[in-house]
Protein backbone atom coordinates (compact mmCIF):
# COMPACT_ATOMS: atom_id res chain seq x y z
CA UNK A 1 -14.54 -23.40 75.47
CA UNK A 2 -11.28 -23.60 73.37
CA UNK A 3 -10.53 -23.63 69.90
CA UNK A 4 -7.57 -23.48 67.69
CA UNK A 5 -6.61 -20.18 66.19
CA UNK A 6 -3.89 -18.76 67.23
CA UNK A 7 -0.88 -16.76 64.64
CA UNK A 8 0.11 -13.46 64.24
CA UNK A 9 -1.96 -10.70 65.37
CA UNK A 10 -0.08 -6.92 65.65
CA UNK A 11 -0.05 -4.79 62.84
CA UNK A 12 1.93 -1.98 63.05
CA UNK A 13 1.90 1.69 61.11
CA UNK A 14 3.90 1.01 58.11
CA UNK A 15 1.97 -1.96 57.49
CA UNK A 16 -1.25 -0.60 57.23
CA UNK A 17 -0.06 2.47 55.10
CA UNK A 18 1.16 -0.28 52.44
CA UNK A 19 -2.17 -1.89 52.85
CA UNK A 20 -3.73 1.58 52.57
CA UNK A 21 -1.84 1.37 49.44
CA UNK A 22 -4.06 -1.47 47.94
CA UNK A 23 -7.20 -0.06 49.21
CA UNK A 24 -7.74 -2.79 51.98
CA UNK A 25 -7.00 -0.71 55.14
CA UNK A 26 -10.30 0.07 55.75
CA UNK A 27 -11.50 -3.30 55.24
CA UNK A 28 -8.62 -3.97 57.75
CA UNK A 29 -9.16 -1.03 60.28
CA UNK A 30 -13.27 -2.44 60.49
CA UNK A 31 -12.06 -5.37 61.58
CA UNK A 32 -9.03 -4.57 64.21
CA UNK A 33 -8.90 -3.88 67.56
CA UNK A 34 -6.99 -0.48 67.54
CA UNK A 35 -4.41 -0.29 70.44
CA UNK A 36 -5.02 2.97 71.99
CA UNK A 37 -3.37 2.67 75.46
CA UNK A 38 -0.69 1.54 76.99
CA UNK A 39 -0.23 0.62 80.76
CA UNK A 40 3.04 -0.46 82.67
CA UNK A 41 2.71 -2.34 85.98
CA UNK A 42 5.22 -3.73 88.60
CA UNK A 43 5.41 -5.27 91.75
CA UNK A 44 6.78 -3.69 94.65
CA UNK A 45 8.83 -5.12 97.51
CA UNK A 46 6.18 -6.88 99.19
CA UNK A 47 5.00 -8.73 96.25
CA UNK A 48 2.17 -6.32 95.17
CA UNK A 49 1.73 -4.83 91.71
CA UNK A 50 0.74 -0.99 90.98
CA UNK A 51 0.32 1.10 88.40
CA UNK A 52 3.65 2.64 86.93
CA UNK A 53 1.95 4.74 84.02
CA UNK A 54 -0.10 4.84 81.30
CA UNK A 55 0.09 6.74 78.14
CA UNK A 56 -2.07 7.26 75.08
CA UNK A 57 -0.73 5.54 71.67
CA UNK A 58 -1.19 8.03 69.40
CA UNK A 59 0.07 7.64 65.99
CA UNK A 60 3.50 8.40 65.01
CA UNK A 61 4.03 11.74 62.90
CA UNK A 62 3.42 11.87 59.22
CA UNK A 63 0.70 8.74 59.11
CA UNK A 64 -2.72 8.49 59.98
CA UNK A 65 -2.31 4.77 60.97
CA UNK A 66 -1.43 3.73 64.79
CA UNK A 67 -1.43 0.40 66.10
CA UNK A 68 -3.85 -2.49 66.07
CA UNK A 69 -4.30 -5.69 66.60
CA UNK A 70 -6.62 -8.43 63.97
CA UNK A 71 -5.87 -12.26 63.38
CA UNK A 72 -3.73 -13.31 60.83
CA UNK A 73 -5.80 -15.33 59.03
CA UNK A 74 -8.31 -12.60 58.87
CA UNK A 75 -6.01 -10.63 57.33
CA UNK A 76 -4.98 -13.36 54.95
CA UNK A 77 -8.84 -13.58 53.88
CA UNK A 78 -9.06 -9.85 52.84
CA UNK A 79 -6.10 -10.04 51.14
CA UNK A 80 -6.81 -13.30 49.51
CA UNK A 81 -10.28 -11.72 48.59
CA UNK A 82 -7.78 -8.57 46.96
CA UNK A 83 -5.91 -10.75 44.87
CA UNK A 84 -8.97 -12.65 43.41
CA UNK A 85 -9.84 -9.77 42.38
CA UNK A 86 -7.00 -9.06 39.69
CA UNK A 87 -7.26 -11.27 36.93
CA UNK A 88 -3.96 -11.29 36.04
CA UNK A 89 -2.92 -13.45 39.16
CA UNK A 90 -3.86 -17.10 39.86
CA UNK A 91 -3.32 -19.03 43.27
CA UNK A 92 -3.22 -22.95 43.28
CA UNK A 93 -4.00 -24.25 46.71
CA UNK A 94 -3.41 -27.76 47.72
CA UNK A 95 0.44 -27.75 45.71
CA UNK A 96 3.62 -28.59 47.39
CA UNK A 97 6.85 -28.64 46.35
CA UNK A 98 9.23 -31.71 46.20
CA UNK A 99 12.98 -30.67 44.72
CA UNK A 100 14.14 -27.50 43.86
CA UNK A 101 17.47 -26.87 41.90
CA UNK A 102 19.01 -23.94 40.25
CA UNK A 103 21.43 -24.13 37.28
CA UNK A 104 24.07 -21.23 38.31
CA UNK A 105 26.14 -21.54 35.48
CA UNK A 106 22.87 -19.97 33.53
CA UNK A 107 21.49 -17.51 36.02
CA UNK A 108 23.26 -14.75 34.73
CA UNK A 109 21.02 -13.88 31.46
CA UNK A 110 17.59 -12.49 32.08
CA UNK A 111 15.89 -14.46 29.62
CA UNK A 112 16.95 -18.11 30.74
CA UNK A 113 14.95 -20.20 33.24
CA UNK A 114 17.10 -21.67 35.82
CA UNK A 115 14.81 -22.61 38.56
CA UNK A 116 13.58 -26.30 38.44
CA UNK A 117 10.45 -27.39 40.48
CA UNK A 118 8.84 -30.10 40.67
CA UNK A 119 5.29 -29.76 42.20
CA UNK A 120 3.07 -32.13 43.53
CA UNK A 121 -0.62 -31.32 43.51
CA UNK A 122 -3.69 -32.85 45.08
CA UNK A 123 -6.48 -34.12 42.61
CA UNK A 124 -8.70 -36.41 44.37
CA UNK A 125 -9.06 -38.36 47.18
CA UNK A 126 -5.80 -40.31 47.87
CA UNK A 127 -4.77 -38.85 44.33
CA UNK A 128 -1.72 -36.67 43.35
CA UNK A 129 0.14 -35.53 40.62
CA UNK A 130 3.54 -34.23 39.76
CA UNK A 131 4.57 -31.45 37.02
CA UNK A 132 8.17 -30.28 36.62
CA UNK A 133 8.40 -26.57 35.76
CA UNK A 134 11.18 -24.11 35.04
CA UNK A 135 11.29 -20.72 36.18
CA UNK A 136 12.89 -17.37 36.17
CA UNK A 137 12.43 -16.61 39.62
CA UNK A 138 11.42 -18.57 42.60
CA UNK A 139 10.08 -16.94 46.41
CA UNK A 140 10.40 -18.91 49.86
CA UNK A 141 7.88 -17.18 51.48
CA UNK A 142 7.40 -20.48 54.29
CA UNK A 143 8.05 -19.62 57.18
CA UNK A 144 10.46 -20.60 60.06
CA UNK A 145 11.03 -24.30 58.75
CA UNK A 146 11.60 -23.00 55.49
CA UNK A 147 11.94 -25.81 52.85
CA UNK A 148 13.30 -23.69 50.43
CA UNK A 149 15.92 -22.36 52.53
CA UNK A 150 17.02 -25.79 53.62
CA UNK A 151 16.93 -27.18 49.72
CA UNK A 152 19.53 -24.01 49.32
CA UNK A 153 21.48 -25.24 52.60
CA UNK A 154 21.03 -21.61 53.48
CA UNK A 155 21.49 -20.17 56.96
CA UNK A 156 18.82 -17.97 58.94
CA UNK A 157 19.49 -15.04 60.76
CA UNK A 158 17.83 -15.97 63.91
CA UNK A 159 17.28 -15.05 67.97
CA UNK A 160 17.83 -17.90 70.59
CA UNK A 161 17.41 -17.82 74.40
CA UNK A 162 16.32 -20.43 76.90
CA UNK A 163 13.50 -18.65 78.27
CA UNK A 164 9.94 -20.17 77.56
CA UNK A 165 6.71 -18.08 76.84
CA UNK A 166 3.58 -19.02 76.74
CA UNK A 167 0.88 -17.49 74.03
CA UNK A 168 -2.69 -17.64 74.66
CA UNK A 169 -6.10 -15.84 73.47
CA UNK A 170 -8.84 -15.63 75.61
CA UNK A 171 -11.80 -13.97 76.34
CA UNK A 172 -11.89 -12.72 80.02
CA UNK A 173 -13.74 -10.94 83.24
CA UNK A 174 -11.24 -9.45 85.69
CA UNK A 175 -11.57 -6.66 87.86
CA UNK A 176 -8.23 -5.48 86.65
CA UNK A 177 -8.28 -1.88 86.52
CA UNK A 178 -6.01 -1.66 82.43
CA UNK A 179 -7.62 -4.84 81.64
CA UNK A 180 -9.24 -2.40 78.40
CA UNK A 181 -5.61 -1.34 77.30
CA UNK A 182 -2.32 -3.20 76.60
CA UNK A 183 -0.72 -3.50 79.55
CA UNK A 184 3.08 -4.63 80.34
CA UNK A 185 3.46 -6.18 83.98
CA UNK A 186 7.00 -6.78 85.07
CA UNK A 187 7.83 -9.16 88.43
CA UNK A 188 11.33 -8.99 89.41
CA UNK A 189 11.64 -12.89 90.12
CA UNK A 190 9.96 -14.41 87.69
CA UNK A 191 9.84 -12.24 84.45
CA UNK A 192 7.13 -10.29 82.26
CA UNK A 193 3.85 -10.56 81.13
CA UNK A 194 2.18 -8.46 78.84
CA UNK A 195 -1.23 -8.58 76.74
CA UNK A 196 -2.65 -7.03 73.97
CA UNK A 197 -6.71 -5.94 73.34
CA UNK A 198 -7.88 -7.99 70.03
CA UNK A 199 -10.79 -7.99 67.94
CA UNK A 200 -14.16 -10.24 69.02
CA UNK A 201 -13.44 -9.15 72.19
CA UNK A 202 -10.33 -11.28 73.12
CA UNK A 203 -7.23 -10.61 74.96
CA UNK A 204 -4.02 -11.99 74.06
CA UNK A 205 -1.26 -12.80 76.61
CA UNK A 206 2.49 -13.44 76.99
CA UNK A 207 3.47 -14.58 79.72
CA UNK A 208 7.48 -15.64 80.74
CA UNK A 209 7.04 -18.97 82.36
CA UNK A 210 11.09 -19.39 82.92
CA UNK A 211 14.41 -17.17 82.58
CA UNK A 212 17.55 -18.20 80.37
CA UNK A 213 19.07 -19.06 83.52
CA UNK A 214 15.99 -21.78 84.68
CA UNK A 215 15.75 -25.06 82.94
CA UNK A 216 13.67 -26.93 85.53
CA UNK A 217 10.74 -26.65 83.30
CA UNK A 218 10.23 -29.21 80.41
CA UNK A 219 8.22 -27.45 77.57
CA UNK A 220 6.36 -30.57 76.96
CA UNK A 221 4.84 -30.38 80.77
CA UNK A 222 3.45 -26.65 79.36
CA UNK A 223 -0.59 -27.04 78.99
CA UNK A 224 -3.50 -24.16 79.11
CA UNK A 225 -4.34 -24.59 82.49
CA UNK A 226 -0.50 -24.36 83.36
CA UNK A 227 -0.64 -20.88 81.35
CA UNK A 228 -3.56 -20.01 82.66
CA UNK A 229 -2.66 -20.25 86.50
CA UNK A 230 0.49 -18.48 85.94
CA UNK A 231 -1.50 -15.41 84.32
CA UNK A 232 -3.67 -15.32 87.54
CA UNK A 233 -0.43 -15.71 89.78
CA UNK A 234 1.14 -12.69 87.78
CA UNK A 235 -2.10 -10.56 88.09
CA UNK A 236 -2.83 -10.97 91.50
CA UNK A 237 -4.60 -9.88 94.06
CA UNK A 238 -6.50 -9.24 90.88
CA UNK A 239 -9.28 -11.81 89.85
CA UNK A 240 -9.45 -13.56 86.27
CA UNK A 241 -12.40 -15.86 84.69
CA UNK A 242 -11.74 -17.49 81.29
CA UNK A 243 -14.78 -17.32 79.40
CA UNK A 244 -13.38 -18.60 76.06
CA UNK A 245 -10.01 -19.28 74.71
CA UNK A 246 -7.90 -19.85 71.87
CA UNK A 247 -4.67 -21.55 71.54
CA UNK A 248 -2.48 -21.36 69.23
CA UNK A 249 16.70 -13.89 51.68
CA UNK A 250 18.26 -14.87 48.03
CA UNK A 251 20.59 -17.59 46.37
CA UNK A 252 22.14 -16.54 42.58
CA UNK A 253 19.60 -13.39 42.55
CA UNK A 254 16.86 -16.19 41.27
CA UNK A 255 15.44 -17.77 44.39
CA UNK A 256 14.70 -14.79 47.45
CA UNK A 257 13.20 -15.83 51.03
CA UNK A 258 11.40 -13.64 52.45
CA UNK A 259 9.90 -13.20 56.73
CA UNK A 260 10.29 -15.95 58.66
CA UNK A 261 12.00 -18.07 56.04
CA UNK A 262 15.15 -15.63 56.73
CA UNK A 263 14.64 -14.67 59.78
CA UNK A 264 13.50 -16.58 63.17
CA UNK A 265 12.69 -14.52 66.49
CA UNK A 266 10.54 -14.22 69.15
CA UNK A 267 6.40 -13.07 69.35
CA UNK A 268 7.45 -10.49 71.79
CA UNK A 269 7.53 -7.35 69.24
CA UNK A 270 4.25 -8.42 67.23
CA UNK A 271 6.41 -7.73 64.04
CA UNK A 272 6.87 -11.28 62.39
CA UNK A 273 3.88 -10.79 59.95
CA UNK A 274 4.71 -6.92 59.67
CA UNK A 275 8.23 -7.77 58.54
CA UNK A 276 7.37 -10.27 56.53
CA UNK A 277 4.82 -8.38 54.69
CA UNK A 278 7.40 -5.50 54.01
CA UNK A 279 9.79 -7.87 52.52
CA UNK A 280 7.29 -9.21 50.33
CA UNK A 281 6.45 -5.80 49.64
CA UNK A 282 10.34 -4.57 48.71
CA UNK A 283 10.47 -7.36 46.73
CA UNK A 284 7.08 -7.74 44.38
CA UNK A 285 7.70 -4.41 42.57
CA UNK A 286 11.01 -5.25 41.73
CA UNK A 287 10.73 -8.85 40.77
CA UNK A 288 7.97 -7.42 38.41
CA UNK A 289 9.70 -5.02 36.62
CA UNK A 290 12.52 -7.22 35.86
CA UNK A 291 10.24 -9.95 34.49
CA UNK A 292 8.49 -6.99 32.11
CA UNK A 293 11.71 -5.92 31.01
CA UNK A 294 11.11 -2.44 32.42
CA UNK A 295 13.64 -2.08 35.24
CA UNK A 296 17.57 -3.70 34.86
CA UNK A 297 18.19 -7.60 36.53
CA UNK A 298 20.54 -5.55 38.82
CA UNK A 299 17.67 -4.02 40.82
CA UNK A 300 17.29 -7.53 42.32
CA UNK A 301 20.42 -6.96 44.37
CA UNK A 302 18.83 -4.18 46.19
CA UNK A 303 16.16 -6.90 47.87
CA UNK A 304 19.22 -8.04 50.26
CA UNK A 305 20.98 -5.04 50.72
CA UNK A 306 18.09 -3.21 52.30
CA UNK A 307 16.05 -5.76 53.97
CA UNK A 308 18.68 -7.99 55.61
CA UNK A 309 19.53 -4.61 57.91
CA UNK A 310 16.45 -4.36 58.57
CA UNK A 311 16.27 -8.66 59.61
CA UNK A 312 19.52 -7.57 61.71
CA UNK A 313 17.82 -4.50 63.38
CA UNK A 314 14.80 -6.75 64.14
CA UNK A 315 16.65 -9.18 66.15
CA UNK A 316 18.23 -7.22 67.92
CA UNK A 317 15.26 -5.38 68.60
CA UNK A 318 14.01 -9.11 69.85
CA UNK A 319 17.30 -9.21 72.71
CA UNK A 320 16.29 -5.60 74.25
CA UNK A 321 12.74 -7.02 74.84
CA UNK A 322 14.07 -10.33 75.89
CA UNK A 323 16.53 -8.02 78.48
CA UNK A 324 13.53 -5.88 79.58
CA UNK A 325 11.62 -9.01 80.90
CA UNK A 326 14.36 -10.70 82.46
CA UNK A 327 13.94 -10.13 86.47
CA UNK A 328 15.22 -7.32 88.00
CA UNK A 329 15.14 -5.46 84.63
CA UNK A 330 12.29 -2.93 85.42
CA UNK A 331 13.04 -0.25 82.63
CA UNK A 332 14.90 2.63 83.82
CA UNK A 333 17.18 5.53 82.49
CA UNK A 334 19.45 3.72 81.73
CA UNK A 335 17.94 1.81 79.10
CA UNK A 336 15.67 4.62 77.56
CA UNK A 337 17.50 4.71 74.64
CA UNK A 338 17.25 1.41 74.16
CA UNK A 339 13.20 1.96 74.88
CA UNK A 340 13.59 4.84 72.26
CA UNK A 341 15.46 2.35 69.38
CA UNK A 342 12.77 -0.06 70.10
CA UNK A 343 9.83 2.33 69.63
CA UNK A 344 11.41 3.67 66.26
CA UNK A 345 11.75 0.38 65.19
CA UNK A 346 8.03 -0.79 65.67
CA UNK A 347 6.56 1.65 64.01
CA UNK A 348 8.28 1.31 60.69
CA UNK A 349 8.12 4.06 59.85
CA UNK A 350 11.74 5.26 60.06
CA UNK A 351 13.37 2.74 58.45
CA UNK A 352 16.43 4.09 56.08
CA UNK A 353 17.60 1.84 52.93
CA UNK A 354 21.59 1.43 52.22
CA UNK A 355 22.50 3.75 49.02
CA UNK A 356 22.20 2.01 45.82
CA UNK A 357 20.78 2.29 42.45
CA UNK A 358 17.94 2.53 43.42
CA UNK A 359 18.11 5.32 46.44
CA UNK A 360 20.72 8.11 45.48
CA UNK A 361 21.21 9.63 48.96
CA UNK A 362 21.30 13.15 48.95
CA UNK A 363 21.67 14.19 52.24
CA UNK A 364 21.64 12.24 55.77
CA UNK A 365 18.68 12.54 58.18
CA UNK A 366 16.38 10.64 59.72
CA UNK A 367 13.67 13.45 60.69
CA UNK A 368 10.18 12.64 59.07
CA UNK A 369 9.89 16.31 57.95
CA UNK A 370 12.29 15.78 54.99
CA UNK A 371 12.67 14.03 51.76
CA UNK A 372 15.24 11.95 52.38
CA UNK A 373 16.46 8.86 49.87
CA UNK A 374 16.04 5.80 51.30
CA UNK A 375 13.05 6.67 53.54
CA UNK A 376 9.19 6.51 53.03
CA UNK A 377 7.94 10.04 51.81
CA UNK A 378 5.91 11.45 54.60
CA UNK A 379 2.49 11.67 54.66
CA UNK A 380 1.19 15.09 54.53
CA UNK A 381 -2.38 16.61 54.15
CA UNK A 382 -3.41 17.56 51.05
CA UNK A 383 -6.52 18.93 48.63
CA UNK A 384 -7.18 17.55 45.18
CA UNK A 385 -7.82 20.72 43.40
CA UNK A 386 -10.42 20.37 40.54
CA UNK A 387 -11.70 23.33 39.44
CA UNK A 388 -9.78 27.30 39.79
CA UNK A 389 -9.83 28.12 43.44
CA UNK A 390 -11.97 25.35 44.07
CA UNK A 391 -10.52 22.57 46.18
CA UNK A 392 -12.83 19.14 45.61
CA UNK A 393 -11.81 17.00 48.77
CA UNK A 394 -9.18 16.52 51.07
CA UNK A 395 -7.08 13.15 50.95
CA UNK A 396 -3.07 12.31 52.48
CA UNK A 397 -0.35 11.86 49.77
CA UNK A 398 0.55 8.64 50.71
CA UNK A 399 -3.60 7.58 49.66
CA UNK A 400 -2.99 8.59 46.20
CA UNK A 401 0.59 6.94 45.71
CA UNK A 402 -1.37 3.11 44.82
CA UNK A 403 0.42 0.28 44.59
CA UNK A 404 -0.12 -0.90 40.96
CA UNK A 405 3.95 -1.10 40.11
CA UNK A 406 4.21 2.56 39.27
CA UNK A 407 6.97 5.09 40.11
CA UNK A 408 5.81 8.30 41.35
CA UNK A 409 7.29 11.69 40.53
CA UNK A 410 6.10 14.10 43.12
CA UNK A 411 6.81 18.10 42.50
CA UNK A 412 6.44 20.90 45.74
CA UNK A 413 6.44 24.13 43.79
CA UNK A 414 5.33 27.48 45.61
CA UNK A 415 3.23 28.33 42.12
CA UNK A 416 1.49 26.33 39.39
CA UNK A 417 3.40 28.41 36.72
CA UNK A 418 6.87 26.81 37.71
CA UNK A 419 5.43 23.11 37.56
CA UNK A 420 5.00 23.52 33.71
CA UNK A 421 8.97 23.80 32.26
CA UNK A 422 9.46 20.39 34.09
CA UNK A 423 6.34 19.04 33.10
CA UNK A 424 8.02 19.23 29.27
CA UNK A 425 11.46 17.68 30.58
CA UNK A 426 10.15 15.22 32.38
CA UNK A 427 8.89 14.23 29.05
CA UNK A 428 11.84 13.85 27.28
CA UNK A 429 13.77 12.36 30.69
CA UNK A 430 11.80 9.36 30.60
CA UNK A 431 12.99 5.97 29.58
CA UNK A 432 11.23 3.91 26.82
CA UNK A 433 10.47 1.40 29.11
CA UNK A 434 9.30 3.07 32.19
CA UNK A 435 5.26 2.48 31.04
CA UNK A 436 3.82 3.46 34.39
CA UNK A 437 4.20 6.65 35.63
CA UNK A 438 2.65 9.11 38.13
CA UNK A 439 3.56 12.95 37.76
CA UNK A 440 1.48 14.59 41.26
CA UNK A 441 2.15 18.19 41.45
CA UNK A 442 1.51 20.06 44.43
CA UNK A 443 1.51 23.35 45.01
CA UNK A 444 2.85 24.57 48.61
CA UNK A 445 -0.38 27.23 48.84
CA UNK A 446 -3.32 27.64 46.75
CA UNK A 447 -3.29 28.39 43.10
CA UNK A 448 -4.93 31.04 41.90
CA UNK A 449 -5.28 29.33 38.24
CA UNK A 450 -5.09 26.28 36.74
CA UNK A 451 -3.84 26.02 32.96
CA UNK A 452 -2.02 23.07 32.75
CA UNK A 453 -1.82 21.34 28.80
CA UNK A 454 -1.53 18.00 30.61
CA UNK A 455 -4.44 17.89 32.30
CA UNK A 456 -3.24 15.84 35.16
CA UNK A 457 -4.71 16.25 38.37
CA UNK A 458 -3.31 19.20 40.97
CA UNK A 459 -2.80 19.12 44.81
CA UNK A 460 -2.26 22.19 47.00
CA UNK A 461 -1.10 21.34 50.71
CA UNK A 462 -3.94 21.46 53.15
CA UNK A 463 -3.88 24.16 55.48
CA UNK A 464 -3.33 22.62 58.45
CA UNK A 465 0.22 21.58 57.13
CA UNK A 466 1.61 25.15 57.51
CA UNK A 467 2.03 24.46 61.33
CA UNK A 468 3.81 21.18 60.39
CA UNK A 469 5.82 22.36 57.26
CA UNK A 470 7.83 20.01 55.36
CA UNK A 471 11.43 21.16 55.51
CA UNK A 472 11.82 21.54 52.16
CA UNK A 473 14.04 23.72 49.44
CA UNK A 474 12.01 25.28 46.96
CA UNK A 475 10.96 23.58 43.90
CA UNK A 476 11.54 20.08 45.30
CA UNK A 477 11.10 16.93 43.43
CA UNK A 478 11.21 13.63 44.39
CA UNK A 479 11.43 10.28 42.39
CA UNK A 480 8.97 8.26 44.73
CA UNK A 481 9.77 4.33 44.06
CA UNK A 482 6.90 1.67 43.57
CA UNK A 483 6.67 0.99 47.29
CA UNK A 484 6.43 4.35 48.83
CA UNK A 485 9.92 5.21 49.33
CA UNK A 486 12.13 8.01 47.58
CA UNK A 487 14.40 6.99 45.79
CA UNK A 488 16.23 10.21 45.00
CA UNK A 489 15.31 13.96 45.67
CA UNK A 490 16.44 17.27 44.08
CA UNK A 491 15.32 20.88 42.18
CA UNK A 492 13.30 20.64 39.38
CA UNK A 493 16.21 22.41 37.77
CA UNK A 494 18.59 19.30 38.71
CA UNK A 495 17.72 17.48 35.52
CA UNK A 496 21.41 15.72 34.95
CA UNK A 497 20.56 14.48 38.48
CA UNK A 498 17.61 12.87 37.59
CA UNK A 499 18.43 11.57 34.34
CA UNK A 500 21.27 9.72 35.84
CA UNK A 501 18.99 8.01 38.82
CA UNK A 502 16.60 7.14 35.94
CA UNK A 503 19.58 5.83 33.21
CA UNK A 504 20.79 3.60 36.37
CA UNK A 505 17.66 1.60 37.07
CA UNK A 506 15.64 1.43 33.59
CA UNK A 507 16.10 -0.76 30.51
C-alpha cells in the first residue's frame, strides 16, 4: 500500500525546548518516535556489512529533551490547534499572494506602511477575489521556491552537489539485527544509507543512489521500486518486506525570509524544519515588540546578524555529511572533529549569537555551565518554593521561562535576604514601555524564610544540581530575552550595566 505523506520529520533538542515553551511538547513528545539509539554499519572487503558500534542517544547536558522523530504535518496540526487557541491571532487559508512591492524611500519611520500586497483569495467554486493591503512588515516563510524572495530578486544561501538521494517511509519486517534504532550504513563504492525509527511504526530511509562524480542516472528514471531494491541491495544478506509505504532573510528591515526561503540544503541533517522554526522563533518576539512600540525598530537588525551564521553553519554542516557518505569516506580520526562540529550543531543547543544590542557579551565561552550572552540559559533543576521550608514541586527553569513576548530577569543569590535591594532597583531600572516582565529569583540552597513585599514566586536549586553546579559568581543576574537566550549577564550590584543593556533596546 502507498500513500502520499512524506516532509520533514526530525526534531531536534532546541526545538522541542521552544515548543516546551508554548506548552505543546508534551502533546509533541506523545506523538514522536524518540530516537534512542544509534548504530553504525559498514561493509568489509568482501562485500559484507557488520556492526561498527552502537551508542545510546542520551540527551545533551542542560535539557531534558533528546531526539525524535514525528511528521511534519502532525506537528503543524498541534501547532495550528495552539494558535486557534489565542484569540488575538487569525489565519486565512486558501490566500495567495500576487505582487509584492516595498516603497524604500519610506521604510525608515516606524509608523509608515511600506509593504504593498495584493492577495488573492478563494470564495467559491471557480470564484476569487483580490484585496490590496499595506503593511508594516511582511514574512516569506515559503519555502525553497520562495516567491517572496524571487519578487525581492534576492539570493539564497544554498548547498549543491550532483549526488541523488532517495527519501522513502515505510513500514517494514527485516531480520536486521538495529532495524529498532537509527542506523547509518556506509558502502565504500556506492555511498550511504541511513534510516531513522518514526512514529506509527514506520521507518524512514536515505539512501545515496549516485556520487557527485556519477551522472549515468537520470532522476526522472528514479521510482519506489527503484528505491526500494537499492535499500535491499545496501542491507544485504539481510532480508526486507515492505508492508506499507509512504512517499513523499530581510530586504529594507520590512520584508524577512525565514527557513527554507533563505536557505536551501539537503534532508541529510533532519534540521530544515528545526531551523526554520528557530528563525521564526528569533524573529516573532522581535517583530512584536516593534509593532507595540515596546522595543526600538533597530532590534530588527539583529534577525540577520544572528541567524544568517547560523544558515552558514548549517550548510556547511550539510558538505561534512555529504563528505561522510561519499565512498571510501568511512569516518575516521581524522574527521572526528568534524563528527564533533556536526553533533554540536544538531543539537542546537550551543548555538552563540554575534554581539549586538541585544546580547552584551560579557565574557567568551561556549561551556553550557555558564551564563554566557548570546547563548540559551541552561536548563537546571529547580523547586518552586511556596510556603517557609516547604518546597511545592519540582519543575526545570527553562519550563517556567513561557513564551508569551516577555523578558525574563533571572537572579542566583546564595540567600533570600540579598534578592530584596535589587528587587527595589529593578523597579526603578525599568523602561516605561517594557509591559511584560518576569523577575524569577532563585536561591542557590534552601531558604530558611520567605518575606518578600513582592510576593512573587521563589525557586531554590534542586538538590541534585550541586553535583552539576552552574559556574557562576555570586549574586548573578541575567537579562533572559523573549526566546530563551541571555541577553546580558552581571552582579546584582552592576546596575549601570544593566541600565545601559535596557536604555539600548527599549522605547
Amino acid at each position: 500500500m502507498m500513500s502520499s505523506w512524506g516532509g520533514a520529520d526530525g526534531i531536534k533538542s532546541r526545538t522541542m525546548e521552544v515548543f516546551d515553551s508554548f506548552g505543546i511538547a508534551d502533546e509533541v513528545s506523545k506523538l514522536w518516535a524518540p530516537i534512542n539509539s544509534w548504530a553504525v554499519w559498514s561493509e568489509d572487503d568482501q562485500g559484507n556489512i557488520s556492526r561498527q558500534f552502537r551508542t545510546t542517544n542520551s540527551p545533551p547536558v542542560r535539557t531534558k529533551w533528546g531526539d525524535g522523530a514525528l511528521q511534519q504535518g502532525v506537528i503543524e496540526k498541534i501547532i495550528k490547534h495552539y494558535l486557534a487557541s489565542q484569540s488575538s491571532v487569525s489565519i486565512q487559508h486558501e490566500t495567495i499572494p500576487t505582487s509584492l512591492t516595498v516603497e524604500h524611500t519610506v521604510t525608515s519611520h516606524p509608523d509608515i506602511y511600506p509593504c504593498v500586497v495584493t492577495l488573492k483569495r478563494h470564495q467559491e467554486e471557480n470564484v476569487s477575489a483580490e484585496e490590496t493591503i499595506r503593511a508594516k512588515y511582511v514574512i516569506g516563510a515559503d519555502g525553497a521556491g520562495s516567491w517572496t524572495r524571487k519578487q525581492l530578486h534576492l539570493t539564497t544561501d544554498t548547498t549543491r552537489t550532483n549526488a541523488l538521494w532517495g527519501v522513502v517511509d515505510t513500514r517494514v519486517t527485516s531480520d536486521f539485527p538495529d532495524l529498532a534504532s537509527s542506523t547509518t550504513v556506509y558502502n565504500h563504492h556506492a555511498g550511504g544509507m541511513f534510516f531513522v525509527r518514526r512514529e506509527r511504526d514506520l521507518t524512514r530511509f536515505y539512501i545515496q543512489l549516485t556520487t557527485d562524480e556519477d551522472d549515468s542516472l537520470d532522476r526522472d528514471s528514479v521510482t519506489l521500486d527503484f528505491i526500494i531494491d537499492r535499500i535491499r541491495r545496501r542491507l544485504s544478506p539481510y532480508t526486507l518486506s515492505i508492508n506499507y509505504c509512504e512517499c513523499s532573510m530581510s530586504k529594507h528591515e520590512r520584508v524577512f525570509l525565514t527557513g527554507d526561503a533563505v536557505h536551501t540544503h539537503s534532508p541529510l541533517a533532519g534540521l530544515g524544519m528545526n531551523i526554520s522554526i528557530q528563525d521564526s522563533y528569533n524573529l516573532g518576539w522581535k517583530l512584536a515588540g516593534v509593532i507595540k512600540q515596546e522595543l526600538q525598530p533597530s532590534v530588527l537588525d539583529t534577525y540577520e546578524l544572528e541567524r544568517r551564521p547560523i544558515a552558514h553553519e548549517l550548510l556547511d554542516v550539510d558538505r561534512i555529511l555529504f563528505q561522510f557518505f561519499h565512498p571510501g569516506q568511512f569516518p575516521n580520526q581524522d574527521r572526528s572533529e568534524d563528527g564533533a562540529r556536526v553533533v554540536r550543531f544538531l543539537s542546537g543547543l550551543q548555538i552563540q549569537y554575534t554581539p549586538s544590542i541585544l546580547t552584551l557579551q560579557q565574557q567568551d565561552t561556549n561551556s553550557l555551565d555558564q551564563l554566557t550572552a548570546g547563548m540559551r540559559i541552561p536548563d537546571v533543576e529547580i523547586w518552586t518554593v511556596s510556603t517557609p521550608l516547604a518546597a511545592s514541586a519540582n519543575t526545570s527553569l527553562l519550563t517556567i521561562l513561557r513564551s508569551d513576548g516577555s523578558f525574563h530577569v533571572v537572579v542566583f543569590v546564595e540567600h533570600v535576604d540579598l534578592f530584596a535591594p535589587f528587587e527595589v532597583a529593578l523597579r526603578r531600572l525599568l523602561p516605561p514601555s517594557s509591559r511584560n516582565w518576569n523577575v524569577i529569583p532563585i536561591c542557590m540552597r534552601a531558604p530558611d524564610r520567605i518575606d518578600l513585599e513582592s510576593r512573587m514566586p521563589l525557586y531554590c536549586l534542586a538538590e541534585a544540581e550541586d553535583s552539576h553546579a552552574l559556574a557562576l559568581k555570586p549574586s548573578t543576574v541575567a537579562v533572559v530575552r523573549p526566546d530563551q537566550y541571555v541577553g546580558w549577564c552581571s552582579g546584582v550590584d552592576d546596575t549601570k550595566g544593566l541600565e545601559t543593556y535596557l536604555r539600548g533596546i527599549f522605547i
